[in-house]
Protein backbone atom coordinates (compact mmCIF):
# COMPACT_ATOMS: atom_id res chain seq x y z
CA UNK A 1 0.00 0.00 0.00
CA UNK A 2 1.34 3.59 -0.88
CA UNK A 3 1.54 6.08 1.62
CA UNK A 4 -1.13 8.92 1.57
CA UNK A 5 1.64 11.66 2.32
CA UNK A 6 5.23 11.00 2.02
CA UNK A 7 8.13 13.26 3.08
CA UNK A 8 11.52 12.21 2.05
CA UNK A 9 14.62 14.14 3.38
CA UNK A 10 12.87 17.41 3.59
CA UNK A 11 15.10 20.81 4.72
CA UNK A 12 13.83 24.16 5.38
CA UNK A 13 15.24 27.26 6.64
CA UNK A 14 13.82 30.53 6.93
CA UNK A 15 16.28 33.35 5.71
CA UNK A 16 18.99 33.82 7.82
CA UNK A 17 18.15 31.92 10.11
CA UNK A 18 19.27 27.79 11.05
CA UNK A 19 17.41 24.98 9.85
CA UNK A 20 13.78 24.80 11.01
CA UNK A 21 13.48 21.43 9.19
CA UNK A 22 16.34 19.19 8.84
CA UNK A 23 15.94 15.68 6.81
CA UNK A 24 12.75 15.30 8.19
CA UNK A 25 11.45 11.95 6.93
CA UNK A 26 7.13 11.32 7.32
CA UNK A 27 5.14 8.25 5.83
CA UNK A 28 1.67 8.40 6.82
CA UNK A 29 -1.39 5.91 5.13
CA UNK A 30 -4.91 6.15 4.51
CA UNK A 31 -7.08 5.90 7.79
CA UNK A 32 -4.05 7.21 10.19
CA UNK A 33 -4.02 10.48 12.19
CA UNK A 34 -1.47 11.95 12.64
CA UNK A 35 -0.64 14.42 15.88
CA UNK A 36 2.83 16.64 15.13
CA UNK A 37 3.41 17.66 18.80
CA UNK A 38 6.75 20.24 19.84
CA UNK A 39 7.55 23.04 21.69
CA UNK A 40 6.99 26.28 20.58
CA UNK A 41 9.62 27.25 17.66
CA UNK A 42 10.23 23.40 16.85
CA UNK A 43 8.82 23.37 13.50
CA UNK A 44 5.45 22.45 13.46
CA UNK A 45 3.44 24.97 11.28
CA UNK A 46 6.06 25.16 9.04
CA UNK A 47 5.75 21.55 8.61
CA UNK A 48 2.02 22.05 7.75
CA UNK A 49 2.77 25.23 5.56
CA UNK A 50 6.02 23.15 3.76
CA UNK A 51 2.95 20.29 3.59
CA UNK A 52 0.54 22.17 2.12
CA UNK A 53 2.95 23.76 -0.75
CA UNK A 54 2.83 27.55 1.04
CA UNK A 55 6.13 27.35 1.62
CA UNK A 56 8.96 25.35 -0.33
CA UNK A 57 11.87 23.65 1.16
CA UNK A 58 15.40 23.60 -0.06
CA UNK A 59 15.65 20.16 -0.24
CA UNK A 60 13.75 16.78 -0.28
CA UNK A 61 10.72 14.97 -1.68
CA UNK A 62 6.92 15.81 -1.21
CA UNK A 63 4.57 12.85 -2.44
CA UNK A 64 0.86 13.20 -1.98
CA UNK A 65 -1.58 10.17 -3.20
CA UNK A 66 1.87 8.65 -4.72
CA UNK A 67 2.48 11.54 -7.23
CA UNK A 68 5.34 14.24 -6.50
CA UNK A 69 4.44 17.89 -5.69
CA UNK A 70 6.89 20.49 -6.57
CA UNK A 71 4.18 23.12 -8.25
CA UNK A 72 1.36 25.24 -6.80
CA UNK A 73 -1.39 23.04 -9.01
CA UNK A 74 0.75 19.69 -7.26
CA UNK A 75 -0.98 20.92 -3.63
CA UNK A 76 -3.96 22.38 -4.54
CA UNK A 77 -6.54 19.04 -4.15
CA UNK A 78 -4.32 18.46 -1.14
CA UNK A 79 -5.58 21.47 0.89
CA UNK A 80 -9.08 20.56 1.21
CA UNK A 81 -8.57 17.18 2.95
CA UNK A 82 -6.35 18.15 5.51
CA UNK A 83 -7.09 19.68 9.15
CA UNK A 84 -4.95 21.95 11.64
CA UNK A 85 -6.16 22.10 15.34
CA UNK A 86 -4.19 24.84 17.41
CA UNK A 87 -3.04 24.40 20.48
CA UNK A 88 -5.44 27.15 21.98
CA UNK A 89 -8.96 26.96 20.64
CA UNK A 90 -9.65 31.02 20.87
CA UNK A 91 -6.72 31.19 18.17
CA UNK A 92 -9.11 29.02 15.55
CA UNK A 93 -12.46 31.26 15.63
CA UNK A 94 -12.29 34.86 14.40
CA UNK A 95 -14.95 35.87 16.80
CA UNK A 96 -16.08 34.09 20.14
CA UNK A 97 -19.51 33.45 19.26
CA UNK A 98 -21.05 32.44 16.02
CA UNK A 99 -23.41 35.24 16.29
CA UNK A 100 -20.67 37.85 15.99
CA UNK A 101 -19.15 36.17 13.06
């Protein structure tokens, strides 16, 4: 069975600044969840961002449903399937009650 996402050696580095992401390596199949867990700074959005095709890494291999993405149009089915939860629920509403929405 073929992985659902598959990172291969993945780097990324914001500008002047060290590695965020270094070689990372991620194989994850249909019907598993997945929970990225860190400490703040440790690389975890930019994981997700790197993931979604927002941001793209110096190095390494981004497979998603078996075929390589390396283009905007590679990512763009991709986004609508996946999920972020934040660590603090007040930072995933824009307003605290539906009504003021």
């Amino acid at each position: 069975m073929k992985p659902v996402i598959e990172i291969e050696d993945l780097w990324f580095s914001y500008p002047e600044r060290p590695d965020v992401l270094r070689g990372l390596q991620l194989r994850v199949f249909a019907g598993q969840r997945v929970g990225i867990m860190g400490p703040n700074g440790a690389g975890k959005s930019t994981l997700f961002l790197v993931l979604l095709g927002f941001l793209r890494p110096q190095k390494g291999t981004i497979r998603l449903f078996g075929r390589p993405c390396q283009k905007e149009e590679d990512f763009q089915g991709f986004r609508g399937r996946v999920g972020l939860l934040f660590q603090d629920s007040d930072d995933q509403l824009f307003c605290p009650t539906v009504e003021e929405d």
